[in-house]
N, C-alpha and C. Protein backbone atom coordinates (compact mmCIF):
# COMPACT_ATOMS: atom_id res chain seq x y z
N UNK A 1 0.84 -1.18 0.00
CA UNK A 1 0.00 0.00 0.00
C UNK A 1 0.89 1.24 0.00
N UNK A 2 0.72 2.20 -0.49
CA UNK A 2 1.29 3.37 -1.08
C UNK A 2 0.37 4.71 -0.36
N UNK A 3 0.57 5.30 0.34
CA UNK A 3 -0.44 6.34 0.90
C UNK A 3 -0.20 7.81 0.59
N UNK A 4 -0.20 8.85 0.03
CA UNK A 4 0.02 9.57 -0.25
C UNK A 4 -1.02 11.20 0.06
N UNK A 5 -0.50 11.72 1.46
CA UNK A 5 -1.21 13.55 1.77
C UNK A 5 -0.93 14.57 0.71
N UNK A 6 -1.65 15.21 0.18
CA UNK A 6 -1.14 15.95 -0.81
C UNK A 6 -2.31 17.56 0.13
N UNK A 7 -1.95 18.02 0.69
CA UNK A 7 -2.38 19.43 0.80
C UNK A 7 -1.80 20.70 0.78
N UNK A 8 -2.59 21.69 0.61
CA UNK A 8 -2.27 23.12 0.45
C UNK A 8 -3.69 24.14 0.54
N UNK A 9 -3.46 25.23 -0.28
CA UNK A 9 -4.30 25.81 0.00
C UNK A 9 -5.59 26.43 -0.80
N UNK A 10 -6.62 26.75 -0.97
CA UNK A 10 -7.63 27.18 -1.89
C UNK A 10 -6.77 27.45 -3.25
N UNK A 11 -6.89 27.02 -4.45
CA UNK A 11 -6.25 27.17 -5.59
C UNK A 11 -4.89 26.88 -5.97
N UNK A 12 -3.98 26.79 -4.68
CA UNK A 12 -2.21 25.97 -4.63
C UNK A 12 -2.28 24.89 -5.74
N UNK A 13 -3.12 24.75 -6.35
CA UNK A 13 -2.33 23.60 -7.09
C UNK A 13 -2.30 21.68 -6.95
N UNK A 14 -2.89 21.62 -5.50
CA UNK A 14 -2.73 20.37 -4.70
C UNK A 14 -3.64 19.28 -6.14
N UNK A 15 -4.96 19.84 -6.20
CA UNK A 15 -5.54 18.44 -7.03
C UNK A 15 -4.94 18.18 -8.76
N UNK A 16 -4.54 19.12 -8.99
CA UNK A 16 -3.61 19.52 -10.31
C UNK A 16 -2.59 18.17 -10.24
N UNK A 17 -1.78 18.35 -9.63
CA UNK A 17 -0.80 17.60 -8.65
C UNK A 17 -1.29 16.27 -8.61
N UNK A 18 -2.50 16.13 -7.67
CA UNK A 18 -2.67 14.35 -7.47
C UNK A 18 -2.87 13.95 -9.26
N UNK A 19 -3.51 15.04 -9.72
CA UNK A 19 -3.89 14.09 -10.85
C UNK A 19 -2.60 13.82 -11.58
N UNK A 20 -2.04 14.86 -11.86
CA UNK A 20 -0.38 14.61 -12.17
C UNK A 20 0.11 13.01 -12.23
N UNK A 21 -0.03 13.02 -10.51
CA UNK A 21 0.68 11.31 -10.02
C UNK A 21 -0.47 10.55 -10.54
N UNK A 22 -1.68 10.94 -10.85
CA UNK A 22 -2.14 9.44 -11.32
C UNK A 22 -2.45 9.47 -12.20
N UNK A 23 -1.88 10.02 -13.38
CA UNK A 23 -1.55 9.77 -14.84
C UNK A 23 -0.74 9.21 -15.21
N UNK A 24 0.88 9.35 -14.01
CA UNK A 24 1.85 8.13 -14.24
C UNK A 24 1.03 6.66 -13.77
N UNK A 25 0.31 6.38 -12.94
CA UNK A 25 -0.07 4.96 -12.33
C UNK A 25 0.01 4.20 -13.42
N UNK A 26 0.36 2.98 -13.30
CA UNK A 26 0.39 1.64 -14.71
C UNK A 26 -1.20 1.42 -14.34
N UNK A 27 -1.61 1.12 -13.15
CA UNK A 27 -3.27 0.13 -13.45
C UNK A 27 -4.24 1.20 -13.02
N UNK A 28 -5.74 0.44 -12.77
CA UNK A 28 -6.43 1.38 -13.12
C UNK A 28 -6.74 2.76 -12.11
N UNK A 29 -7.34 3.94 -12.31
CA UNK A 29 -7.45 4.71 -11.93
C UNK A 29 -8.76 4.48 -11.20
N UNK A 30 -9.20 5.12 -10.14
CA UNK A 30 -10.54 5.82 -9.48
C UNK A 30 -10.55 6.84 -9.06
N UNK A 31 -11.31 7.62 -9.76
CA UNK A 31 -11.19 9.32 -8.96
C UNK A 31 -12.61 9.11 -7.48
N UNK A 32 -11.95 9.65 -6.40
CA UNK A 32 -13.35 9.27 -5.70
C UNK A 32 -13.73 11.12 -4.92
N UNK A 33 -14.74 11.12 -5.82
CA UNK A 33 -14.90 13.03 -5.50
C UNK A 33 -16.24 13.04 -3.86
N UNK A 34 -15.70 13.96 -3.30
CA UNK A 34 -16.34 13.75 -1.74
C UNK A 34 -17.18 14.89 -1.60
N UNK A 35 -17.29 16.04 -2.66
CA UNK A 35 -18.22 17.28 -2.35
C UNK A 35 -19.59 16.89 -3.10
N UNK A 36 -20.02 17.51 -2.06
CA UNK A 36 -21.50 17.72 -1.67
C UNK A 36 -22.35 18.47 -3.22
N UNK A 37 -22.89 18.10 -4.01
CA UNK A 37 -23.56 18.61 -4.54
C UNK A 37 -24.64 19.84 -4.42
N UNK A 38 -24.16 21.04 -5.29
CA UNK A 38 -25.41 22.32 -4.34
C UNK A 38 -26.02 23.12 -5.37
N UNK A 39 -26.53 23.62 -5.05
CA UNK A 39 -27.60 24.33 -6.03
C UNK A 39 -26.73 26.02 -6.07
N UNK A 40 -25.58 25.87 -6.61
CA UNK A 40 -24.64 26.92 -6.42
C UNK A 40 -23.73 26.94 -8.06
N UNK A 41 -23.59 27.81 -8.63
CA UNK A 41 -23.42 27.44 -9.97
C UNK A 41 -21.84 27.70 -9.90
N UNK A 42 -21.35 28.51 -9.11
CA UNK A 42 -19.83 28.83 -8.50
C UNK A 42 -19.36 27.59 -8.03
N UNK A 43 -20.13 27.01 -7.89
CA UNK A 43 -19.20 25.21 -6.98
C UNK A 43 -19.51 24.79 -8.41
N UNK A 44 -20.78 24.18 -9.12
CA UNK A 44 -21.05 23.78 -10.12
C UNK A 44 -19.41 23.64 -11.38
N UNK A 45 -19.12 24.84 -11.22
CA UNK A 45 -17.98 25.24 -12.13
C UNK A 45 -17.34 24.65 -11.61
N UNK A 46 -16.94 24.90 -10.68
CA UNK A 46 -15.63 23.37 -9.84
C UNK A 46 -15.29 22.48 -10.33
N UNK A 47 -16.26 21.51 -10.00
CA UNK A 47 -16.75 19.96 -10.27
C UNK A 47 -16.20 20.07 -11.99
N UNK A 48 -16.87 20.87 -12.85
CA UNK A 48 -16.82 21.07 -14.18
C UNK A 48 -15.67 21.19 -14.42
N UNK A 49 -14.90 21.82 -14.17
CA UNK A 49 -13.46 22.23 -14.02
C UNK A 49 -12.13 20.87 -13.75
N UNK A 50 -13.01 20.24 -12.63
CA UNK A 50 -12.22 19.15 -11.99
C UNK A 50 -12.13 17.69 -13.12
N UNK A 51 -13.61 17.86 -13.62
CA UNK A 51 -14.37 16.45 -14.54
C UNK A 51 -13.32 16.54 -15.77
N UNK A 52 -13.40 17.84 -16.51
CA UNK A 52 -13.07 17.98 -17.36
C UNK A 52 -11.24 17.44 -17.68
N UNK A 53 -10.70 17.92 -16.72
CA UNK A 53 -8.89 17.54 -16.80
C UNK A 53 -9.44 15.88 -16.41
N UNK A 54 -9.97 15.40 -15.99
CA UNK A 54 -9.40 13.40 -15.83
C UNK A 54 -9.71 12.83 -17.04
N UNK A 55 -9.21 12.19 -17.08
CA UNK A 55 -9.00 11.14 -18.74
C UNK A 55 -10.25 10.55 -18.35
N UNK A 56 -10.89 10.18 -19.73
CA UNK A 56 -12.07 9.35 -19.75
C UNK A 56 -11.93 8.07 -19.47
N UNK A 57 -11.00 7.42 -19.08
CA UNK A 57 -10.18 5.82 -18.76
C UNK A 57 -10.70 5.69 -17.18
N UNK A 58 -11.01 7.44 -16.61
CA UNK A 58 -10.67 6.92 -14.98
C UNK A 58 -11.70 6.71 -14.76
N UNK A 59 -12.51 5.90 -13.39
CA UNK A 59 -13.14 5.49 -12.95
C UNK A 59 -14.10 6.68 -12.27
N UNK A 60 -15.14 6.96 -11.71
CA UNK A 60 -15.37 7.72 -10.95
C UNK A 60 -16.62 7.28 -9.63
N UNK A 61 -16.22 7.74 -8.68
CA UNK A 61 -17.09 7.29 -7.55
C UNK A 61 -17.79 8.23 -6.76
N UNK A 62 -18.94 8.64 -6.14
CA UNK A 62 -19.07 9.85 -5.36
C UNK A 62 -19.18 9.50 -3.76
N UNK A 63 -18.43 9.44 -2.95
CA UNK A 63 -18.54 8.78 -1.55
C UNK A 63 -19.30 9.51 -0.87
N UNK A 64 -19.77 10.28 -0.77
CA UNK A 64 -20.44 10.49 0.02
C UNK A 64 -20.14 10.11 1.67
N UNK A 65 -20.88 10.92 2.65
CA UNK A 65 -20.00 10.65 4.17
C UNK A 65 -19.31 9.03 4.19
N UNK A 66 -20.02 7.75 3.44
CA UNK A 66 -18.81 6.68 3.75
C UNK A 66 -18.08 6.46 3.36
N UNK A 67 -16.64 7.42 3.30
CA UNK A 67 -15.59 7.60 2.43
C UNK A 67 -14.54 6.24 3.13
N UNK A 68 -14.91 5.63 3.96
CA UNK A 68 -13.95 4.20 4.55
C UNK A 68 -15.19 3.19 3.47
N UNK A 69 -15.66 3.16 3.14
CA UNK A 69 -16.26 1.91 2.35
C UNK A 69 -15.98 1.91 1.27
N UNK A 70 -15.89 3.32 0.15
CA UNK A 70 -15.54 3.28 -0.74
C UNK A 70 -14.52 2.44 -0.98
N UNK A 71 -13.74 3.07 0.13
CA UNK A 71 -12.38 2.46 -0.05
C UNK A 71 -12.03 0.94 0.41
N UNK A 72 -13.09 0.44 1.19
CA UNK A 72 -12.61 -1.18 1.32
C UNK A 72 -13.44 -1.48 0.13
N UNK A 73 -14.08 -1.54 -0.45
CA UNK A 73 -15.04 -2.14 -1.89
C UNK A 73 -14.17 -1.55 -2.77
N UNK A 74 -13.79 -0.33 -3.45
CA UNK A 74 -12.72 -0.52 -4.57
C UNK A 74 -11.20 -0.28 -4.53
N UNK A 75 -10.68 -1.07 -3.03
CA UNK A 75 -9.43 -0.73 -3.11
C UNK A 75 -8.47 -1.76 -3.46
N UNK A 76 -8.16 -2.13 -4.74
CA UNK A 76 -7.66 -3.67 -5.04
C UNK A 76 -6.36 -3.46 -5.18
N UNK A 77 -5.33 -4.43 -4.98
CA UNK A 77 -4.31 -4.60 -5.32
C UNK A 77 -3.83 -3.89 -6.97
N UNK A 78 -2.80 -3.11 -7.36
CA UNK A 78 -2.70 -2.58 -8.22
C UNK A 78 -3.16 -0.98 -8.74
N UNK A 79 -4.57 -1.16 -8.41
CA UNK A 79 -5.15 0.48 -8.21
C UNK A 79 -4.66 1.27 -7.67
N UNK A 80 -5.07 2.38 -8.42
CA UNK A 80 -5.20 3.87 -7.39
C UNK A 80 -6.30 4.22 -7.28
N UNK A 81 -6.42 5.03 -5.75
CA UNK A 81 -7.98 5.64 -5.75
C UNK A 81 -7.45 7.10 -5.04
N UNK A 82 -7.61 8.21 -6.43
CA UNK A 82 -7.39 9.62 -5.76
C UNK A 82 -8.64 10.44 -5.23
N UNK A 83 -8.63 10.56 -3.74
CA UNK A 83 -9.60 11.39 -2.94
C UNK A 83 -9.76 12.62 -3.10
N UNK A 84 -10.59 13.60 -3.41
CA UNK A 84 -10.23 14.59 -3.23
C UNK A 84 -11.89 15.45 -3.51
N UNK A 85 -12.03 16.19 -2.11
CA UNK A 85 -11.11 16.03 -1.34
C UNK A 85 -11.62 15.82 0.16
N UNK A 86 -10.88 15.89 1.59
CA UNK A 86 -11.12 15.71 2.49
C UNK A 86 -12.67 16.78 3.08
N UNK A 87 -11.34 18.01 2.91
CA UNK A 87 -11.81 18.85 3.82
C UNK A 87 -13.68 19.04 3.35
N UNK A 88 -13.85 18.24 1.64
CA UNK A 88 -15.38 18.72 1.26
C UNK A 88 -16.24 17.44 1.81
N UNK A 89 -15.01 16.84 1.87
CA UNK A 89 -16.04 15.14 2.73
C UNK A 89 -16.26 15.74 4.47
N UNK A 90 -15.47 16.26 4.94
CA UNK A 90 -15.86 16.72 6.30
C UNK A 90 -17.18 17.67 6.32
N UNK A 91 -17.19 18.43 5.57
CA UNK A 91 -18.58 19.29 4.86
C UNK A 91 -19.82 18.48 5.32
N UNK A 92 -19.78 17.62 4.95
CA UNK A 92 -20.79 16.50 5.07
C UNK A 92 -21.67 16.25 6.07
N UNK A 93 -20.33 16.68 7.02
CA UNK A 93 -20.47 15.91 8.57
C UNK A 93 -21.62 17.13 8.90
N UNK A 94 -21.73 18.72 8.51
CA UNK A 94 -22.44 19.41 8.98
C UNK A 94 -23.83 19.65 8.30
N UNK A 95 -24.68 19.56 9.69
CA UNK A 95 -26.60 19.63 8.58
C UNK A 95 -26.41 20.95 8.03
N UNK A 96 -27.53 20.94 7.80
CA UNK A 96 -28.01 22.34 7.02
C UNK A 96 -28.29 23.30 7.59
N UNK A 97 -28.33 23.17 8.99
CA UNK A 97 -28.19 24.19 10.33
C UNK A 97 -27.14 24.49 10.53
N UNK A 98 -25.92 23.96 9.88
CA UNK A 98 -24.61 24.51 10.71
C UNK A 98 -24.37 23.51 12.23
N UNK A 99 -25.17 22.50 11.90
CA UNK A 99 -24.84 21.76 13.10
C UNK A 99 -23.92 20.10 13.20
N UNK A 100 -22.90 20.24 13.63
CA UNK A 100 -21.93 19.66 13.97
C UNK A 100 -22.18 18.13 14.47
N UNK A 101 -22.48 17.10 13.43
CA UNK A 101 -22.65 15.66 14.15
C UNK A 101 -21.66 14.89 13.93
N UNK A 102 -21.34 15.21 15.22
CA UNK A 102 -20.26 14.80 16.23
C UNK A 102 -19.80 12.49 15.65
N UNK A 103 -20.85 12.25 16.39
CA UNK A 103 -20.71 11.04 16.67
C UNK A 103 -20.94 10.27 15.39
N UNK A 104 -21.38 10.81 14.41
CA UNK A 104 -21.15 10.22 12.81
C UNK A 104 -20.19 10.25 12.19
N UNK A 105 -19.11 11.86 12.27
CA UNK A 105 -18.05 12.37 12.13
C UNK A 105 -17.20 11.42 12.78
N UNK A 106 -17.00 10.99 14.04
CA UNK A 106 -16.19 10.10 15.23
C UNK A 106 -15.65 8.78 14.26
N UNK A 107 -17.41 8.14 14.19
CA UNK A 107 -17.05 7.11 13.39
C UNK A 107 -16.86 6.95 11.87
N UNK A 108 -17.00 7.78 11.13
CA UNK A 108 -16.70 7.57 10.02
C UNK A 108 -14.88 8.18 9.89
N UNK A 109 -14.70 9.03 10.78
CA UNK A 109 -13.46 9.21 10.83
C UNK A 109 -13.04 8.44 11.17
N UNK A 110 -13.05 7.11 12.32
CA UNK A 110 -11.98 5.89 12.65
C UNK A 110 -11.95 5.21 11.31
N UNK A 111 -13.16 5.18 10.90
CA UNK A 111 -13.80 4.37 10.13
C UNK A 111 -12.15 4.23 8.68
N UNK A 112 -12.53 5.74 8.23
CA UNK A 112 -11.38 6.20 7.39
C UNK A 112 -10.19 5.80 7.74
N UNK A 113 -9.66 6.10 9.02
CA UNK A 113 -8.17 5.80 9.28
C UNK A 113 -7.94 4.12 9.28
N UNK A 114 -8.77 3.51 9.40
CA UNK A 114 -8.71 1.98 9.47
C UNK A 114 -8.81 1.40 8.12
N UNK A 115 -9.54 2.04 7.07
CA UNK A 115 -9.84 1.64 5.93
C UNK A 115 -8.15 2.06 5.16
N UNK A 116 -7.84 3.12 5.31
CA UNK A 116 -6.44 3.25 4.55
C UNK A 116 -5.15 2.98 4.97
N UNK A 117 -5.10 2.31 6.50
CA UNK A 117 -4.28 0.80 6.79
C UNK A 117 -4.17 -0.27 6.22
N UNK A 118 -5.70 -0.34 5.71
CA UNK A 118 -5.90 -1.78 5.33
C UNK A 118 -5.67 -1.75 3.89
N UNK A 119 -6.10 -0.95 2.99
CA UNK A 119 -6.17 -0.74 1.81
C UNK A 119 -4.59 -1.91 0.81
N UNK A 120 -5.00 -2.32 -0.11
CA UNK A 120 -3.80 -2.77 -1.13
C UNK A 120 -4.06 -1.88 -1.95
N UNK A 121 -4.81 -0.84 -2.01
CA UNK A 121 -4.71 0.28 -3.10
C UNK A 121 -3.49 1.14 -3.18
N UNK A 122 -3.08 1.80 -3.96
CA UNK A 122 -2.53 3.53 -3.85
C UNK A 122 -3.45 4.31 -3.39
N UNK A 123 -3.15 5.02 -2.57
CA UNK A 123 -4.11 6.05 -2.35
C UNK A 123 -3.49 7.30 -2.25
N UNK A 124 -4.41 8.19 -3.11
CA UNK A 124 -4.01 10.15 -3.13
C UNK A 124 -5.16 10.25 -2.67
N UNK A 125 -4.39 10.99 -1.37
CA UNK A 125 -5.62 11.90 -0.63
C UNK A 125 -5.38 13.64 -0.35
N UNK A 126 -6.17 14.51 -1.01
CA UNK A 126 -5.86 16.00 -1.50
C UNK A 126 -6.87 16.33 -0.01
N UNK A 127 -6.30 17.48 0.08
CA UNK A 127 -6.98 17.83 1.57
C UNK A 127 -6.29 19.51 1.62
N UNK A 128 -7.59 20.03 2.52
CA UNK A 128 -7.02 21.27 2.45
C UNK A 128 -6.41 21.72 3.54
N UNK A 129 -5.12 22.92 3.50
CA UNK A 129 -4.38 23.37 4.86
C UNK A 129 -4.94 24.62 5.03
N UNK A 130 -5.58 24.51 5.89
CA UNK A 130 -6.60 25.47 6.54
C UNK A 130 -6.17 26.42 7.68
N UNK A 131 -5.46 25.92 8.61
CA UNK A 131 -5.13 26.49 10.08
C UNK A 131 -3.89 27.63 9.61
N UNK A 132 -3.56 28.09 9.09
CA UNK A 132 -2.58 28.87 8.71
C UNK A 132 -2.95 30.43 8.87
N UNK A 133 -4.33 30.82 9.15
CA UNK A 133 -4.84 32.03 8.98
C UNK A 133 -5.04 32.47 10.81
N UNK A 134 -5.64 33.29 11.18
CA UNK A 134 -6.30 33.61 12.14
C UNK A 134 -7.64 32.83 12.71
N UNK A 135 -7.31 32.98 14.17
CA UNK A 135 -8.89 31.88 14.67
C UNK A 135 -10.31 32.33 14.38
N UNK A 136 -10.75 31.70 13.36
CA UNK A 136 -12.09 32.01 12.89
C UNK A 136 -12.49 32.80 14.11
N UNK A 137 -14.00 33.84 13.63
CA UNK A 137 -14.96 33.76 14.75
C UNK A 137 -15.87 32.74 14.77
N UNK A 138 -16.74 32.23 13.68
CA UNK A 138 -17.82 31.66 14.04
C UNK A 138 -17.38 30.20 14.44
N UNK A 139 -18.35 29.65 15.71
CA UNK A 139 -18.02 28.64 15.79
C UNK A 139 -18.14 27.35 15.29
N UNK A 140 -18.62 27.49 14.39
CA UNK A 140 -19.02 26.69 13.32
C UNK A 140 -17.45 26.32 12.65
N UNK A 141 -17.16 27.40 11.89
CA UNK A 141 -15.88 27.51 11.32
C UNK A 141 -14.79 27.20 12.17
N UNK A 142 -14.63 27.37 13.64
CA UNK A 142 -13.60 27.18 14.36
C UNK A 142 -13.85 25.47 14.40
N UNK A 143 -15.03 25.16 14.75
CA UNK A 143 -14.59 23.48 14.51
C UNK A 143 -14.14 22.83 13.36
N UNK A 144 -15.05 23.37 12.38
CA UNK A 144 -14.41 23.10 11.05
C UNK A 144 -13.07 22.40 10.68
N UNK A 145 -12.19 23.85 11.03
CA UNK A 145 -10.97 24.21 11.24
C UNK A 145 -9.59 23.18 12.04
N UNK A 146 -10.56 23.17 13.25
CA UNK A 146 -9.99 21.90 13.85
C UNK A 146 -10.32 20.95 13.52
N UNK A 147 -11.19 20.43 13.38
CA UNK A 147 -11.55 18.90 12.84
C UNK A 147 -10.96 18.36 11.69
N UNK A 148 -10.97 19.68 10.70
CA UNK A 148 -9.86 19.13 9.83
C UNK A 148 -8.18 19.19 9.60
N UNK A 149 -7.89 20.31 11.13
CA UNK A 149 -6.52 19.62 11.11
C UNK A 149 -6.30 18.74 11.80
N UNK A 150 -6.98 18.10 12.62
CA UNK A 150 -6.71 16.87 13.44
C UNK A 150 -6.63 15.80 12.58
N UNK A 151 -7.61 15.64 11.30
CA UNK A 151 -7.51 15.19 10.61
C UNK A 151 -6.66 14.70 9.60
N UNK A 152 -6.09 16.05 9.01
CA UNK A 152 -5.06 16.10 8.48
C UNK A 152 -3.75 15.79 9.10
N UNK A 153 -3.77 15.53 10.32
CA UNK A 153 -2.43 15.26 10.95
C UNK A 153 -2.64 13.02 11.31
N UNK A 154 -3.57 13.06 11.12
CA UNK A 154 -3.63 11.94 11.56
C UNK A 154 -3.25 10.87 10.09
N UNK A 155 -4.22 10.98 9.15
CA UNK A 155 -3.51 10.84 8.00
C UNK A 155 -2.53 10.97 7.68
N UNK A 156 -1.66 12.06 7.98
CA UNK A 156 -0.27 12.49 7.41
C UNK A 156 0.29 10.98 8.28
N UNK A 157 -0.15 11.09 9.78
CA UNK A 157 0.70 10.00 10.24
C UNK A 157 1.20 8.39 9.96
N UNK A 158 -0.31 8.06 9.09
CA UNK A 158 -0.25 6.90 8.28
C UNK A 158 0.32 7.08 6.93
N UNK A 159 0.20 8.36 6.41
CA UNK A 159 0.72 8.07 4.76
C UNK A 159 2.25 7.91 4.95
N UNK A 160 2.90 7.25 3.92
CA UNK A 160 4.13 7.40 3.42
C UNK A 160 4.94 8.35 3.14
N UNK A 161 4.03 9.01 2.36
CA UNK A 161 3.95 10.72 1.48
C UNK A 161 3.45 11.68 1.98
N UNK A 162 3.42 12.96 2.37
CA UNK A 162 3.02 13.82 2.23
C UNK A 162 3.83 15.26 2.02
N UNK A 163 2.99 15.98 1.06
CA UNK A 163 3.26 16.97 -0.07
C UNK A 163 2.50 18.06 0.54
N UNK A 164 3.29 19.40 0.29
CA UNK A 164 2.72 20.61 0.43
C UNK A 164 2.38 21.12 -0.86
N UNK A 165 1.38 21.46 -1.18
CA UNK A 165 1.99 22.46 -2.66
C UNK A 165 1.32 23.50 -2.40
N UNK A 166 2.09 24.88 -3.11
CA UNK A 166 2.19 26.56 -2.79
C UNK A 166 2.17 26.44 -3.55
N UNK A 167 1.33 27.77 -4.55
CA UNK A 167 1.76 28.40 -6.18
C UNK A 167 2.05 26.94 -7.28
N UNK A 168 1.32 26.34 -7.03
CA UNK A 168 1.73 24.98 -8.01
C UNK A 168 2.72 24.01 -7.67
N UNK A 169 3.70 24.57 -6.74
CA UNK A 169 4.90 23.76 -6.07
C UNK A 169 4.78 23.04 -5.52
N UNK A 170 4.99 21.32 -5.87
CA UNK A 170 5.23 20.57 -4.69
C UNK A 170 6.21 21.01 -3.92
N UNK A 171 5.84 20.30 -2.57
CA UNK A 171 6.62 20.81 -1.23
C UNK A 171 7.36 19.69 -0.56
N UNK A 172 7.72 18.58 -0.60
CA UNK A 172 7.83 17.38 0.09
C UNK A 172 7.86 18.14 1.58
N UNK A 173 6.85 17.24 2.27
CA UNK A 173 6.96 17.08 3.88
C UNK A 173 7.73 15.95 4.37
N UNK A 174 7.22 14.62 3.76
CA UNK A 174 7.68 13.50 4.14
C UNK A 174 7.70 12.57 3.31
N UNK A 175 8.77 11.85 3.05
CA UNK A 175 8.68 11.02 1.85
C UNK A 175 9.54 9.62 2.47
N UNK A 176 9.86 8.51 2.13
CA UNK A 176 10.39 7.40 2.42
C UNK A 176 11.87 7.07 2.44
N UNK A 177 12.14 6.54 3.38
CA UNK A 177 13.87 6.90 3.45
C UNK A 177 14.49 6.18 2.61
């Protein structure tokens, strides 16, 4: 298994990048996209944006909050499955109130870290670096914030890899000795 963090920041370059690495992969591809579908024509363009650069060869999956199942059902020996991205799968975790469920989040987060132990896949996981700014006010956003760097640090701790990218630049954080 091959694990690979690839984050940075709003527009850095990071999913540019994963796709990069999984255009070299020899077997097959899965793109597995984790944002939330919205009645927003500014995200709309995103997605459009994102669809458009992957080769018609790759696979595509929409995980939705069980982003650990995806990954034990198509993570086979040989594959890659590039995530991306986290921080819009954490999105998930919040209703439509702005309200924070906790204990779904809990487990689908072990859920995740256990699934990409186990994995014989490659896995690119794009995620965003968020904590770099000032402490939100709302508290909404301040959990956010944390939840996904706890996140992001916990992953980093299992991957092999992890990549910063700035301005298009990969960054190596950590790579294999």
């Amino acid at each position: 298994m091959t694990t690979h963090l690839i984050t940075g920041g709003a527009r850095s370059g990071k999913s540019r990048y994963a796709e990069q690495l999984a255009l070299a992969h020899d077997g097959p591809v899965l793109y597995v996209a984790t944002a939330e579908r919205r009645d927003d024509d500014s995200f709309a363009a995103r997605i459009a944006h994102h669809r458009e650069r992957r080769p018609a060869a790759w696979g595509l999956v929409e995980a939705g909050p069980g982003l650990a199942a995806v990954l034990a059902a198509q993570g086979t020996a040989g594959s890659l499955l590039l995530v991306d991205c986290l921080g819009m799968w954490l999105m998930r975790f919040f209703d439509a109130d702005g309200q924070f469920q906790a204990d779904t989040w809990q487990r689908e987060r072990a859920a995740l870290l256990d699934s990409l132990a186990a994995t014989p896949a490659a896995v690119l996981l794009v995620s965003n670096e968020i904590g770099w700014g000032v402490v939100p006010l709302g508290a909404e956003t301040r959990h956010f914030v944390d939840e996904l760097g706890r996140l992001n640090q916990d992953i980093a701790a299992l991957c092999r890899r992890v990549t910063l990218v700035a301005c298009g630049q990969p960054l190596p954080l950590k790579a294999p000795a």
